[in-house]
C-alpha atoms as a PDB file:
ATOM      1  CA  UNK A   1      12.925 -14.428  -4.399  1.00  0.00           C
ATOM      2  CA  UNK A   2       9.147 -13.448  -4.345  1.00  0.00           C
ATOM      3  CA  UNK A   3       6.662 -16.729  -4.536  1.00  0.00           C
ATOM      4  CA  UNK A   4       3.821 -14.752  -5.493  1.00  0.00           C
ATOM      5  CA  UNK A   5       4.591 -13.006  -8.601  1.00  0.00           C
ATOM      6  CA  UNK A   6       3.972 -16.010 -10.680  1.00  0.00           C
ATOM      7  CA  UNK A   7       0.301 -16.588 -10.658  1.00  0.00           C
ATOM      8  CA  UNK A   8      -0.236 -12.838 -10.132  1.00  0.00           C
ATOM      9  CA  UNK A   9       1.134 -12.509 -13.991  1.00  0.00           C
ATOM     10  CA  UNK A  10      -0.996 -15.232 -15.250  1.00  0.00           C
ATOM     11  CA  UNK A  11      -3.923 -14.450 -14.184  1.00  0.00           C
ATOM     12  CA  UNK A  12      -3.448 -10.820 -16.030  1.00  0.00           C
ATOM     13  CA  UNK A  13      -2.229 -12.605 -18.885  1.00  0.00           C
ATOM     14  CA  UNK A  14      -5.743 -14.518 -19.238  1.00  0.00           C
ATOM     15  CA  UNK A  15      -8.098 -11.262 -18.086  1.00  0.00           C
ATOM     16  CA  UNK A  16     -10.675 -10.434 -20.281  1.00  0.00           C
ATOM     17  CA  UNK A  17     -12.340  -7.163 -18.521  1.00  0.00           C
ATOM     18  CA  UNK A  18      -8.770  -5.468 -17.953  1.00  0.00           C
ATOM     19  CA  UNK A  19      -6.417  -5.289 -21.202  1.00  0.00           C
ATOM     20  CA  UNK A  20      -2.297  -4.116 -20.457  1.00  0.00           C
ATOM     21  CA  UNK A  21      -1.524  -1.406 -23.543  1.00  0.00           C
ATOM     22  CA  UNK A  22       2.104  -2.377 -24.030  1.00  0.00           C
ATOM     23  CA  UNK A  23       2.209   0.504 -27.051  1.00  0.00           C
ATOM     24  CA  UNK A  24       1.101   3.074 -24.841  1.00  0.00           C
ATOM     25  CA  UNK A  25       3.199   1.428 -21.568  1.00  0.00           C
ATOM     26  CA  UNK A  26       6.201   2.548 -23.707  1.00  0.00           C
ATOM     27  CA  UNK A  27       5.104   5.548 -24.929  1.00  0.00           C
ATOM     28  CA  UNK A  28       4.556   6.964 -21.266  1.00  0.00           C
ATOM     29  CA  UNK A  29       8.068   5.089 -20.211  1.00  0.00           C
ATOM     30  CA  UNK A  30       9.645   6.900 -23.173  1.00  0.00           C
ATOM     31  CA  UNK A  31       8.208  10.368 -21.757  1.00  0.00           C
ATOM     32  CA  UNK A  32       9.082   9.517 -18.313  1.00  0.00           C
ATOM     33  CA  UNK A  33      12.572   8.600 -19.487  1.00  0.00           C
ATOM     34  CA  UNK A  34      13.659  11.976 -19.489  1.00  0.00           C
ATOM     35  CA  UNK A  35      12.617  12.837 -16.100  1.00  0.00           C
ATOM     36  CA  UNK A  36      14.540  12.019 -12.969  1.00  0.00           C
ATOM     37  CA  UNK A  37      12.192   9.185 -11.302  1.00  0.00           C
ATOM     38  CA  UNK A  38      13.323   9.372  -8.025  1.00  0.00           C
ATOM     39  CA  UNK A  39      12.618   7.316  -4.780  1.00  0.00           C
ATOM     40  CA  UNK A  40      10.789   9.337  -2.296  1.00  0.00           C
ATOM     41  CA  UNK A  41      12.697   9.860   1.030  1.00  0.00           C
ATOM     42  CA  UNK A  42       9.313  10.066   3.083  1.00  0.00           C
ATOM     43  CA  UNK A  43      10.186  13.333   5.005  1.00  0.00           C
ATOM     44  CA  UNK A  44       6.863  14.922   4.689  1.00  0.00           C
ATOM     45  CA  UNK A  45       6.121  16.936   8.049  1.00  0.00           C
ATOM     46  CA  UNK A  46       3.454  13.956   8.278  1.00  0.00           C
ATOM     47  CA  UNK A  47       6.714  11.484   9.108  1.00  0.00           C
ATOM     48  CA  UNK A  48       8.987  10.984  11.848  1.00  0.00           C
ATOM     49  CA  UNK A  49      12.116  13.003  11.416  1.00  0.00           C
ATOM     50  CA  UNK A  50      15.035  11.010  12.682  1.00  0.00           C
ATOM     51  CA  UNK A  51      16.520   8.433  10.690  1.00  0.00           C
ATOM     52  CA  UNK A  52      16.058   5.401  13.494  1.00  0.00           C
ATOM     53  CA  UNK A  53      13.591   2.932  14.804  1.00  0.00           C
ATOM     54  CA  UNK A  54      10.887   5.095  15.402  1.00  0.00           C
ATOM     55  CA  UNK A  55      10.519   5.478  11.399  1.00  0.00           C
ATOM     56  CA  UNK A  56      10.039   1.660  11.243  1.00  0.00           C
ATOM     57  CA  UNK A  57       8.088   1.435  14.272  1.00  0.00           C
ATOM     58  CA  UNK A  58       6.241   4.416  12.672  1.00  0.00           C
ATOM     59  CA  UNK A  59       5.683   2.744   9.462  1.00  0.00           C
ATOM     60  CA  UNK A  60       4.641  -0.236  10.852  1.00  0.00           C
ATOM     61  CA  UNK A  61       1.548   1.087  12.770  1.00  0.00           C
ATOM     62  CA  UNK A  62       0.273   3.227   9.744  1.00  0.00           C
ATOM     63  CA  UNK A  63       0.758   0.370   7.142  1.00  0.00           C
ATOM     64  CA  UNK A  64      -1.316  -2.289   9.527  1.00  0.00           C
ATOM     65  CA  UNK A  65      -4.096   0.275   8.751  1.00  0.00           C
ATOM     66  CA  UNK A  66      -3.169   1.517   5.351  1.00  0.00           C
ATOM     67  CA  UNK A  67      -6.885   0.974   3.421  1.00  0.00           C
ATOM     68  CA  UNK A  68      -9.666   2.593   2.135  1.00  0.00           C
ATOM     69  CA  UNK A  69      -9.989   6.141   2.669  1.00  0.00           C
ATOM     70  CA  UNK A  70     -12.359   6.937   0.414  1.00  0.00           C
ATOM     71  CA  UNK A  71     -15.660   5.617   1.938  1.00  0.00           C
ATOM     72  CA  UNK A  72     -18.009   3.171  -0.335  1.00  0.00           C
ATOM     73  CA  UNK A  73     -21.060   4.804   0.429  1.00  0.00           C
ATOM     74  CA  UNK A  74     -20.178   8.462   0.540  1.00  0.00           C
ATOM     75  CA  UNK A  75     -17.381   8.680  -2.038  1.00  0.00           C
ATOM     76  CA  UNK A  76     -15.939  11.299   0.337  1.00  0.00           C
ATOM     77  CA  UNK A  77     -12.454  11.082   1.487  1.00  0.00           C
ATOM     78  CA  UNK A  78     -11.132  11.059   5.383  1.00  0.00           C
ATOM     79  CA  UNK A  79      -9.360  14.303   5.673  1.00  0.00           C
ATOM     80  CA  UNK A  80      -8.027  16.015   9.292  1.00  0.00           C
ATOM     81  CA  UNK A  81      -6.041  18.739  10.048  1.00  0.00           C
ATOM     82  CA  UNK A  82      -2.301  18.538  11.140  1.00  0.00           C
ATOM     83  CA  UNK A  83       0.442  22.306  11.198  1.00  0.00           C
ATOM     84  CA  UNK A  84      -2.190  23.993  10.224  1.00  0.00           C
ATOM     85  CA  UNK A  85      -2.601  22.264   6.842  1.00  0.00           C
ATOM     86  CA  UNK A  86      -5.480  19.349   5.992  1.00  0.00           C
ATOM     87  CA  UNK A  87      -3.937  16.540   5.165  1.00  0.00           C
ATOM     88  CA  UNK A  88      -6.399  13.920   3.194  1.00  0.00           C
ATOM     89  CA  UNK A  89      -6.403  10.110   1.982  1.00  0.00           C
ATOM     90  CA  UNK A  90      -3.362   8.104   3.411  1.00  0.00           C
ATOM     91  CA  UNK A  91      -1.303  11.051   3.696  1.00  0.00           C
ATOM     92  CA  UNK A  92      -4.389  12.719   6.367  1.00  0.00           C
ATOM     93  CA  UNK A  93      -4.088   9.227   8.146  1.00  0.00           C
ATOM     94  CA  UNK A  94      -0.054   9.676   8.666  1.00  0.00           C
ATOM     95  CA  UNK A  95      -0.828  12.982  10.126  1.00  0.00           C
ATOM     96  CA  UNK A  96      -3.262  11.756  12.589  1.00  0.00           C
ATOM     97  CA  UNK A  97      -0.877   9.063  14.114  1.00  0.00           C
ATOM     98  CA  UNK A  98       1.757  11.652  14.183  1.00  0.00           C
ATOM     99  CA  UNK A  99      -0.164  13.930  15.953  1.00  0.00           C
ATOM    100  CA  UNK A 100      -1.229  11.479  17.990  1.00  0.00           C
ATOM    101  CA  UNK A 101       2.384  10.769  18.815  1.00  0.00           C
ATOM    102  CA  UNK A 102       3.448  14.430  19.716  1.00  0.00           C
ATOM    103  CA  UNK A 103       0.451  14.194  21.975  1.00  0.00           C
ATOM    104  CA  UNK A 104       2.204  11.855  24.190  1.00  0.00           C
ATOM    105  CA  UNK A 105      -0.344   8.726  23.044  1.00  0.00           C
ATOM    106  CA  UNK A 106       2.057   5.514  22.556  1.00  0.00           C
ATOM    107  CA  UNK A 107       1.078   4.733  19.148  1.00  0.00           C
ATOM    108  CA  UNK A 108       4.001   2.823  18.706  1.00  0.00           C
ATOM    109  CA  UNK A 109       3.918   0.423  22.192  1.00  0.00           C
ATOM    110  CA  UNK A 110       2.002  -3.235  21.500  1.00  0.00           C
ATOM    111  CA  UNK A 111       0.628  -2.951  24.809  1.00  0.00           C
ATOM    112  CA  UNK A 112      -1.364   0.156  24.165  1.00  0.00           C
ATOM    113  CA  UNK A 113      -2.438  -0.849  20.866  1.00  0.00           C
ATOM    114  CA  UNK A 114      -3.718  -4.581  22.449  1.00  0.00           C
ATOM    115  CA  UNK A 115      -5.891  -2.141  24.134  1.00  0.00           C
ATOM    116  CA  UNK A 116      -7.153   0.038  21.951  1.00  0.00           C
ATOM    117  CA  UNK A 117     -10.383   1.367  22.036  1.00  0.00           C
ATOM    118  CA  UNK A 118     -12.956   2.689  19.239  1.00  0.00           C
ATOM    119  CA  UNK A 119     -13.512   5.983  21.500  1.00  0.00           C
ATOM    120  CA  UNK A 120      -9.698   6.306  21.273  1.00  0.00           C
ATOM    121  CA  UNK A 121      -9.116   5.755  17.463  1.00  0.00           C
ATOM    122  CA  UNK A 122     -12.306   8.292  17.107  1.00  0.00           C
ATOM    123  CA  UNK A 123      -9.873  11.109  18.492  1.00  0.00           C
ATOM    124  CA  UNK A 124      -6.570  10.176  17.247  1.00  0.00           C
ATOM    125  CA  UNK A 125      -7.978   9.946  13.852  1.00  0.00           C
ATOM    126  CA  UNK A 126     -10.648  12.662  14.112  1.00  0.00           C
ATOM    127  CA  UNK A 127     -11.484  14.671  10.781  1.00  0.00           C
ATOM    128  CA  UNK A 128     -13.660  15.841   8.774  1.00  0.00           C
ATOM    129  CA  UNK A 129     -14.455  13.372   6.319  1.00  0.00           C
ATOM    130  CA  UNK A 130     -14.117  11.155   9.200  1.00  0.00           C
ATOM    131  CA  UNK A 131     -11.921   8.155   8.475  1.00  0.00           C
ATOM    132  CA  UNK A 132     -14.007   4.956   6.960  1.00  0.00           C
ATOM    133  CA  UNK A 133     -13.914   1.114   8.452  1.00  0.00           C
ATOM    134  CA  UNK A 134     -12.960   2.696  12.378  1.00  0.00           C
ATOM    135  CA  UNK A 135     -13.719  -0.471  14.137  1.00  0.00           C
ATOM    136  CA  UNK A 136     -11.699  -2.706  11.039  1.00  0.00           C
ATOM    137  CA  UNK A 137      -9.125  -0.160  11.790  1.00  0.00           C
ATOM    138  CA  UNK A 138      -8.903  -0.821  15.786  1.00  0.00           C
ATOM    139  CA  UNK A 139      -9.082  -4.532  14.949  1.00  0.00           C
ATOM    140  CA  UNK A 140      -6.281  -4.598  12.752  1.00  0.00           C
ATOM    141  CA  UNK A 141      -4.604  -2.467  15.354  1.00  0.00           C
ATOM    142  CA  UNK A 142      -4.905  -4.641  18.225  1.00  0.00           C
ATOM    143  CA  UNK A 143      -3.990  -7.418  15.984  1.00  0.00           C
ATOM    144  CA  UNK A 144      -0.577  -6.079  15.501  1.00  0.00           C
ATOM    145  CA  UNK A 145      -0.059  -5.175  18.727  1.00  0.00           C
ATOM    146  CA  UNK A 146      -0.517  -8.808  19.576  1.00  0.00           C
ATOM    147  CA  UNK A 147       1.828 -10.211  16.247  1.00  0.00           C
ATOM    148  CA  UNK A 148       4.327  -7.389  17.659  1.00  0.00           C
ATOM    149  CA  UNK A 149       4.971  -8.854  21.013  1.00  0.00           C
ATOM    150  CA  UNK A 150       4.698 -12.825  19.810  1.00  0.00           C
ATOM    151  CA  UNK A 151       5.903 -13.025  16.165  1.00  0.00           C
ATOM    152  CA  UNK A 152       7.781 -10.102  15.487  1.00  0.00           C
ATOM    153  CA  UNK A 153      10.337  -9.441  18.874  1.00  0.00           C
ATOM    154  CA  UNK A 154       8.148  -6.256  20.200  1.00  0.00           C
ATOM    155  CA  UNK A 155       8.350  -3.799  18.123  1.00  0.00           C
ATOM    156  CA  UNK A 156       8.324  -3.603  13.965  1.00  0.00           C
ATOM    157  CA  UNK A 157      12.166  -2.307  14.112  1.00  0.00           C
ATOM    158  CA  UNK A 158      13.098  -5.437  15.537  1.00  0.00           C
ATOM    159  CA  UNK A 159      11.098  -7.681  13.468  1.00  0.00           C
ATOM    160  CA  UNK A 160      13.029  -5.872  10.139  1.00  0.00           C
ATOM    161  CA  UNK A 161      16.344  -7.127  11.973  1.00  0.00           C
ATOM    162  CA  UNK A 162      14.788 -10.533  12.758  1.00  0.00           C
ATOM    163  CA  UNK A 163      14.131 -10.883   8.773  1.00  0.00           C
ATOM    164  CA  UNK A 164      17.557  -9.651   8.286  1.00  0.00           C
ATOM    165  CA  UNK A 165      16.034  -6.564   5.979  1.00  0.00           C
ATOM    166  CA  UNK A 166      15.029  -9.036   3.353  1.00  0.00           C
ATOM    167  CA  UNK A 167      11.560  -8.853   2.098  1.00  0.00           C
ATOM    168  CA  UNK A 168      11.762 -12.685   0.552  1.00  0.00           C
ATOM    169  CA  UNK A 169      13.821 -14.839   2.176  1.00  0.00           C
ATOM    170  CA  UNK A 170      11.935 -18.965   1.562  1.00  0.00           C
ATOM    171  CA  UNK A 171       9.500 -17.859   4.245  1.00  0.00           C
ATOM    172  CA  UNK A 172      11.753 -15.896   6.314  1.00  0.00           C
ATOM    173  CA  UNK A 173      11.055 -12.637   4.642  1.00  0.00           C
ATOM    174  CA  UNK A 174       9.378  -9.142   5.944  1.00  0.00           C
ATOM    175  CA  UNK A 175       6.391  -9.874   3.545  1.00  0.00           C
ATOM    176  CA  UNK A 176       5.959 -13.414   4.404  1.00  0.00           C
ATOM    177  CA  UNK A 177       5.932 -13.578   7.962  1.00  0.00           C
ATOM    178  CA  UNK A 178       3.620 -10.247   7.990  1.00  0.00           C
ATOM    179  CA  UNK A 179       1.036 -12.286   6.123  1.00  0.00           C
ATOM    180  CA  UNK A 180       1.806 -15.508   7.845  1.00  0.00           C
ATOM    181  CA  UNK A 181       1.612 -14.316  11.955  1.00  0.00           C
ATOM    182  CA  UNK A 182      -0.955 -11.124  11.662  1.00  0.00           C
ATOM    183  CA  UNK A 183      -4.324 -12.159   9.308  1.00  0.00           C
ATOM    184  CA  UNK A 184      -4.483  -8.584   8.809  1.00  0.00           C
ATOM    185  CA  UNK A 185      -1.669  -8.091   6.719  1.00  0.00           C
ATOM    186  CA  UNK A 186      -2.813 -11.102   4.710  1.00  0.00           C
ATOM    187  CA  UNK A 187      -4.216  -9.823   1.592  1.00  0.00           C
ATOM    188  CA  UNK A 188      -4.940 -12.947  -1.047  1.00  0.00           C
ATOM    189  CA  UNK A 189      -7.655 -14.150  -3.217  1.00  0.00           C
ATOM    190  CA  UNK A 190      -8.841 -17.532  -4.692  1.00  0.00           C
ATOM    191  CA  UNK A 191      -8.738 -16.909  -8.544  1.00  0.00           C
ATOM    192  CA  UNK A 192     -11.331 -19.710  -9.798  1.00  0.00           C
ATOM    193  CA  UNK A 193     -10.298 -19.023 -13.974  1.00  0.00           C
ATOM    194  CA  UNK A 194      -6.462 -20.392 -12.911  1.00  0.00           C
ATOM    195  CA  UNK A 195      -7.549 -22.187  -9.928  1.00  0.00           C
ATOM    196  CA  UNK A 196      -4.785 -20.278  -7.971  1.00  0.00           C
ATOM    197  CA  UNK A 197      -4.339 -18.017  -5.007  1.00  0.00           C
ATOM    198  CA  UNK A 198      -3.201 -14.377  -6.088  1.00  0.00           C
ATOM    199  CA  UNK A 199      -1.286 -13.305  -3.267  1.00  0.00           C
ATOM    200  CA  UNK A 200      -0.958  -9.646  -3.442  1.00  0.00           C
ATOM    201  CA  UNK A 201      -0.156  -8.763   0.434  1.00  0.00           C
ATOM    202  CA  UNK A 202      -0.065  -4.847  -0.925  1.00  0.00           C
ATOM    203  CA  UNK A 203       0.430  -3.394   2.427  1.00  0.00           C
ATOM    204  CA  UNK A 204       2.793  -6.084   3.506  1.00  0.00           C
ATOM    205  CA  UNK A 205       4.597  -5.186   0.168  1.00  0.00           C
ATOM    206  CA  UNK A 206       4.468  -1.711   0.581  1.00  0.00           C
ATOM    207  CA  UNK A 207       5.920  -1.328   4.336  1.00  0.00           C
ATOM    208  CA  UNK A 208       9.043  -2.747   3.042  1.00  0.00           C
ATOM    209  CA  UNK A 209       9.360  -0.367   0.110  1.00  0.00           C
ATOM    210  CA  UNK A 210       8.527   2.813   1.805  1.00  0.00           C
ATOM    211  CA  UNK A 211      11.148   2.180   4.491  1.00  0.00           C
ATOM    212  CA  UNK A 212      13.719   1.507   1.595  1.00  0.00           C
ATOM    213  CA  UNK A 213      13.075   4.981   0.186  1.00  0.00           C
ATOM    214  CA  UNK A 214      14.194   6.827   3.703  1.00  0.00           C
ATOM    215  CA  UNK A 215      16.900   3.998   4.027  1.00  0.00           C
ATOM    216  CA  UNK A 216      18.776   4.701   0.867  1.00  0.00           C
ATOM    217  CA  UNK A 217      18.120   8.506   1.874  1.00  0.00           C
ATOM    218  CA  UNK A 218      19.558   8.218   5.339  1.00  0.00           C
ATOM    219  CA  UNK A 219      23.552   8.306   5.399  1.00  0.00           C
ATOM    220  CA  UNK A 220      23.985   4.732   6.168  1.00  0.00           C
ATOM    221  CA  UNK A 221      21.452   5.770   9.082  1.00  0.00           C
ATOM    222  CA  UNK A 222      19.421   2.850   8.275  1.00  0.00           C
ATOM    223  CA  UNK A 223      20.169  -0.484   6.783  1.00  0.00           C
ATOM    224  CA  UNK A 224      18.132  -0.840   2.929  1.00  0.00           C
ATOM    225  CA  UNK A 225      15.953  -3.694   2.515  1.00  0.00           C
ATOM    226  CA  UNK A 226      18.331  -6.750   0.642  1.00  0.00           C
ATOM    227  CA  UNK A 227      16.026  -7.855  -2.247  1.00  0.00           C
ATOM    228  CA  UNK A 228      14.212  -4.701  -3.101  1.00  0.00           C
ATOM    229  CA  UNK A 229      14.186  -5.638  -5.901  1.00  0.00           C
ATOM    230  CA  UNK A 230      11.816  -8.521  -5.561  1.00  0.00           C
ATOM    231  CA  UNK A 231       8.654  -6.555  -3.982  1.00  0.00           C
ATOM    232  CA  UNK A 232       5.396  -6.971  -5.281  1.00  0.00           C
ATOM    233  CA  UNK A 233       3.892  -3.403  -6.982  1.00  0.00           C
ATOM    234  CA  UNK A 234       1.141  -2.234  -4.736  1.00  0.00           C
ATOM    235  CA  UNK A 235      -2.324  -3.649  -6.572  1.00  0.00           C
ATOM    236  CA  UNK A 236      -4.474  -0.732  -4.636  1.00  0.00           C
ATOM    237  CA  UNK A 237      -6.907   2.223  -5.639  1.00  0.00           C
ATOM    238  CA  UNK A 238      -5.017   4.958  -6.944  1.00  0.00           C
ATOM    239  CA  UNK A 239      -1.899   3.264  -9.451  1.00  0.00           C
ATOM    240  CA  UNK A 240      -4.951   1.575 -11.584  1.00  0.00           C
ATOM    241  CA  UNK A 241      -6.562   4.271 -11.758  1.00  0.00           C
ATOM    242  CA  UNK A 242      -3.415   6.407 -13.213  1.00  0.00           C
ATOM    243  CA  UNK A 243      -2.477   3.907 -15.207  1.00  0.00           C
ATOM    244  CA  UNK A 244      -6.174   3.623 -16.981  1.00  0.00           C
ATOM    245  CA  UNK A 245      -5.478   7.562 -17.057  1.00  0.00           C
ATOM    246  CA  UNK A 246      -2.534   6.965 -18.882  1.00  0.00           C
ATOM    247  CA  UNK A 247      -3.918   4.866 -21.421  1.00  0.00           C
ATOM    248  CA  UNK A 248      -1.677   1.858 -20.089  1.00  0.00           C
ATOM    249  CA  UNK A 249      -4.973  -0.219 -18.727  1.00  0.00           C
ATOM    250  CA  UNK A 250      -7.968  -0.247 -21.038  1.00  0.00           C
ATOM    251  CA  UNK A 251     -10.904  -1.445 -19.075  1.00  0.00           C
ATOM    252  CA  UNK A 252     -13.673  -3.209 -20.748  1.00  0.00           C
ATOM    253  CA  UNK A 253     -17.265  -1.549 -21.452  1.00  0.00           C
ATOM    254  CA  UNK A 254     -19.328  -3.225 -18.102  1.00  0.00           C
ATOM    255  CA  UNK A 255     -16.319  -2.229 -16.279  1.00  0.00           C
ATOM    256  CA  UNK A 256     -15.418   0.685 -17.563  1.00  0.00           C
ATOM    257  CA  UNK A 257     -19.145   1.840 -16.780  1.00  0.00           C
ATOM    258  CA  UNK A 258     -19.362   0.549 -12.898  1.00  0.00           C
ATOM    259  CA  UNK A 259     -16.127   2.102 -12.162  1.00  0.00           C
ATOM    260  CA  UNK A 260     -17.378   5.232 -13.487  1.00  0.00           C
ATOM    261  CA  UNK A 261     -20.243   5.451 -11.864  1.00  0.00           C
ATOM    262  CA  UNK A 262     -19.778   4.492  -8.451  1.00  0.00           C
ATOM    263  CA  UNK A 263     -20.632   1.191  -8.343  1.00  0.00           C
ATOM    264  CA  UNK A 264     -18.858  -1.163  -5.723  1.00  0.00           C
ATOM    265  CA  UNK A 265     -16.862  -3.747  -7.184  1.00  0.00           C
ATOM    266  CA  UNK A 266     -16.997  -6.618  -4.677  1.00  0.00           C
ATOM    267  CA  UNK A 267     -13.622  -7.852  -3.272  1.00  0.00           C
ATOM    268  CA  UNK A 268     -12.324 -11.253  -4.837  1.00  0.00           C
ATOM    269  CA  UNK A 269     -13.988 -10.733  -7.789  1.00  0.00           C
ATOM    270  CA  UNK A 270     -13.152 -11.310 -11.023  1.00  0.00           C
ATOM    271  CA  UNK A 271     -13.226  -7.420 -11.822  1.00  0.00           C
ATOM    272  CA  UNK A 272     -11.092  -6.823  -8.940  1.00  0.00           C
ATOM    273  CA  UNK A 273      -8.760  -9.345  -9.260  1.00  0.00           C
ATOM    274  CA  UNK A 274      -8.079  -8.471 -13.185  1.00  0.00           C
ATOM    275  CA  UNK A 275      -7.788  -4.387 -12.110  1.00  0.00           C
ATOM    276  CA  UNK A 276      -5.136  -5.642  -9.524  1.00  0.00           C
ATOM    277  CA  UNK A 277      -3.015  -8.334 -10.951  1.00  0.00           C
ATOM    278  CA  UNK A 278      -2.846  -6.036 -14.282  1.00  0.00           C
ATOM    279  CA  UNK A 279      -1.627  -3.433 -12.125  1.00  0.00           C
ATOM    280  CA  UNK A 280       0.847  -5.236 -11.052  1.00  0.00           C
ATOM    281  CA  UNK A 281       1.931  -6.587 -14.445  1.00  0.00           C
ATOM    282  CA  UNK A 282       1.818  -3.194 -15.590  1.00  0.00           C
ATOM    283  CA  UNK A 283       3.856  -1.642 -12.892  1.00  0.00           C
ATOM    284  CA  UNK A 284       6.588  -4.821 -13.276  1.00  0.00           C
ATOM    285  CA  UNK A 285       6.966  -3.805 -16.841  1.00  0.00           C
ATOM    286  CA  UNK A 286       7.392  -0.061 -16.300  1.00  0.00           C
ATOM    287  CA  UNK A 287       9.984  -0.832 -14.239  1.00  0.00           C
ATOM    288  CA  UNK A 288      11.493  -3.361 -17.126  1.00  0.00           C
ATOM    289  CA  UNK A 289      11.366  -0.758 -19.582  1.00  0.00           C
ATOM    290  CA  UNK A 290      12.889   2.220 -17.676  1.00  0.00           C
ATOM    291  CA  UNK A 291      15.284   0.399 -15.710  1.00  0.00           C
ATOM    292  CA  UNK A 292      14.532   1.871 -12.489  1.00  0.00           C
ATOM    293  CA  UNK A 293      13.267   0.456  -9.044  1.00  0.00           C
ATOM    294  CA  UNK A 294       9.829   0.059  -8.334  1.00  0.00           C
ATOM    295  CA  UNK A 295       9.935   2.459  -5.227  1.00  0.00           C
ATOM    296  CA  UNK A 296      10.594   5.047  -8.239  1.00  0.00           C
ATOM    297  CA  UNK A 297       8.075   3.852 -10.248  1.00  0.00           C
ATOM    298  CA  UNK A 298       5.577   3.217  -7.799  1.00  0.00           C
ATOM    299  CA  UNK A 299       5.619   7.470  -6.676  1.00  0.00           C
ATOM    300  CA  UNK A 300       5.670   8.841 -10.451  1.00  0.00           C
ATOM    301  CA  UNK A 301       2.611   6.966 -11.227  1.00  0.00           C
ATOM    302  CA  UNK A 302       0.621   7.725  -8.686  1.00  0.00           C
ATOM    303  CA  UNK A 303       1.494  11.110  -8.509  1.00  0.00           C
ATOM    304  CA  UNK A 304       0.205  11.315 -12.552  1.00  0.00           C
ATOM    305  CA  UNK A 305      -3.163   9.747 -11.035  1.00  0.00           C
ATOM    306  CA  UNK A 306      -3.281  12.688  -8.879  1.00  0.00           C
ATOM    307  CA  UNK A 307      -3.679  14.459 -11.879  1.00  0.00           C
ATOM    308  CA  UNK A 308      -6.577  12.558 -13.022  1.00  0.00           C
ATOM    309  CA  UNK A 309     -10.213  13.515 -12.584  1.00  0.00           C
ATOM    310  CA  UNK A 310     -11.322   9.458 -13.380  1.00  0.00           C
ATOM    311  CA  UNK A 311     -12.599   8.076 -10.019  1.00  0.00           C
ATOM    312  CA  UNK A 312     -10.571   4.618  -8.943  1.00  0.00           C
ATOM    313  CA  UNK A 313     -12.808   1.559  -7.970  1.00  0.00           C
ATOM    314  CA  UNK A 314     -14.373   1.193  -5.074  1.00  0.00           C
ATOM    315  CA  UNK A 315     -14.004  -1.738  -3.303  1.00  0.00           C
ATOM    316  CA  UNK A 316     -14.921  -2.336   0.511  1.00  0.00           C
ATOM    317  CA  UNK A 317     -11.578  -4.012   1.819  1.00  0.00           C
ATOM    318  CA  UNK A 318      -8.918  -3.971   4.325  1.00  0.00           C
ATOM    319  CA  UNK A 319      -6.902  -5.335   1.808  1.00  0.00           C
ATOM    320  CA  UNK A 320      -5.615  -1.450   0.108  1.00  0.00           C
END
């Protein structure tokens, strides 16, 4: 059972800058109704092909850096070239580590990522943007490296069988002991109106829920997550900003304006926190309403906020 979703729901409940439009939520879940949400499989050339441990392993590495490609200053986003096709965003930083990979570099060993240099991560992620927050990136890299070979049994793939592929399990759980052994994955923030700690762990949330899309597409290949079920909808960049394209989150005036026009919304704020937890309360009640996972969910909105020409926030974190 997930320990987090809780004050994460009250806390949207009580915002005053970000408003949930239930009329419109089910207008859009009506629409969607007669599509075919599906989970995506993650075989994108940008992917390892095999259904086995590298795919966690794989996983692993790219969500311990999963944040911020847009950078804060520039508003330009990393982008790099991979088969002759540029790749940008998150899906241009998948590309670089597996490029990296076919160029013999062992991404996926602890001991090399201990080691990790900033000269190093300049050339397996080289592009043009170039990719923001480089040194976070090797720190949160090394970090792993280190939580891989004490906490987690030396690689990621192990660590999923350690946690018997449950994401909850009373502190047991993929999620949990991500945020609990590696501070990198640990993505909360002190909420002063409820006096709580919103613990979103979006990357920790989402590593689980990405492999269970290429699980449940894999023959039996790979063993699905348990309580699926029970993960947390990613509170990032792009789903509040489709969702606020949808009509489904109505940000206030002062909001409404900063986000417009560049302005950084500073992490743990209370602008921030309201965007995210009413993402998630959103996304939670999507999945209510159409009956379908929130791996499905999760890929049909933010492929509508691909659609959109509203800028997300910007917010200088390692957080999403």
């Amino acid at each position: 059972m997930n320990p987090y979703l809780e004050p994460i729901l009250q806390a949207a409940t009580e915002a005053s800058h970000v408003q949930l439009n239930e009329q419109k939520l089910i207008e859009v879940a009506r629409m969607w109704s007669k599509d075919d949400l599906k989970i995506p499989d993650w075989r994108a050339p940008v992917f390892p092909e095999a259904d086995d441990e590298t795919f966690i392993d794989f996983l692993g590495v790219g969500n311990a850096i999963n944040f911020c490609f847009t950078d804060p200053v520039t508003k330009q986003k990393y982008a790099t070239e991979y088969l002759g096709t540029q790749w940008s965003g998150a899906f241009g930083m998948w590309a670089a580590l597996k490029r990296a990979l076919e160029e013999g570099i062992e991404l996926l060993n602890p001991l090399y990522l201990e080691d990790l240099g900033e000269n190093e991560a300049g050339y397996i992620f080289r592009g043009s943007p170039p990719l923001p927050m480089l040194g976070h990136r090797v720190a949160c890299l090394q970090t792993a490296g280190i939580a891989m070979r004490y906490y987690f049994g030396g690689s990621y793939s192990m660590f999923f069988r350690g946690c018997k592929f449950r994401a909850f399990d009373d502190g047991k759980g993929i999620v949990e002991k991500l945020a609990e052994h590696d501070p990198f994955w640990w993505d909360a923030s002190p909420h002063k109106p409820t006096q709580t700690l919103l613990q979103f762990h979006k990357r920790a949330n989402l590593f689980p829920m990405m492999y269970q899309g290429r699980a449940l597409a894999s023959g039996g290949k790979l063993r699905p997550i348990i309580d699926a079920e029970d993960i947390t909808p990613p509170a990032d960049y792009e789903l509040p900003k489709a969702l606020r394209h949808l009509g489904i989150l109505v940000y206030g005036a002062d909001l409404a304006l900063a986000v417009d026009s560049g302005q950084l919304i500073p992490e743990d704020s209370e602008w921030e926190q309201e965007i995210r937890a009413q993402t998630v309360r959103a996304m939670l009640k999507l999945c209510e309403v159409l009956g379908k996972p929130i791996a499905a969910v999760d890929y049909q909105v933010w492929s509508s906020g691909k659609q959109s020409s509203l800028p997300h926030h910007l917010t200088r974190t390692i957080a999403y």
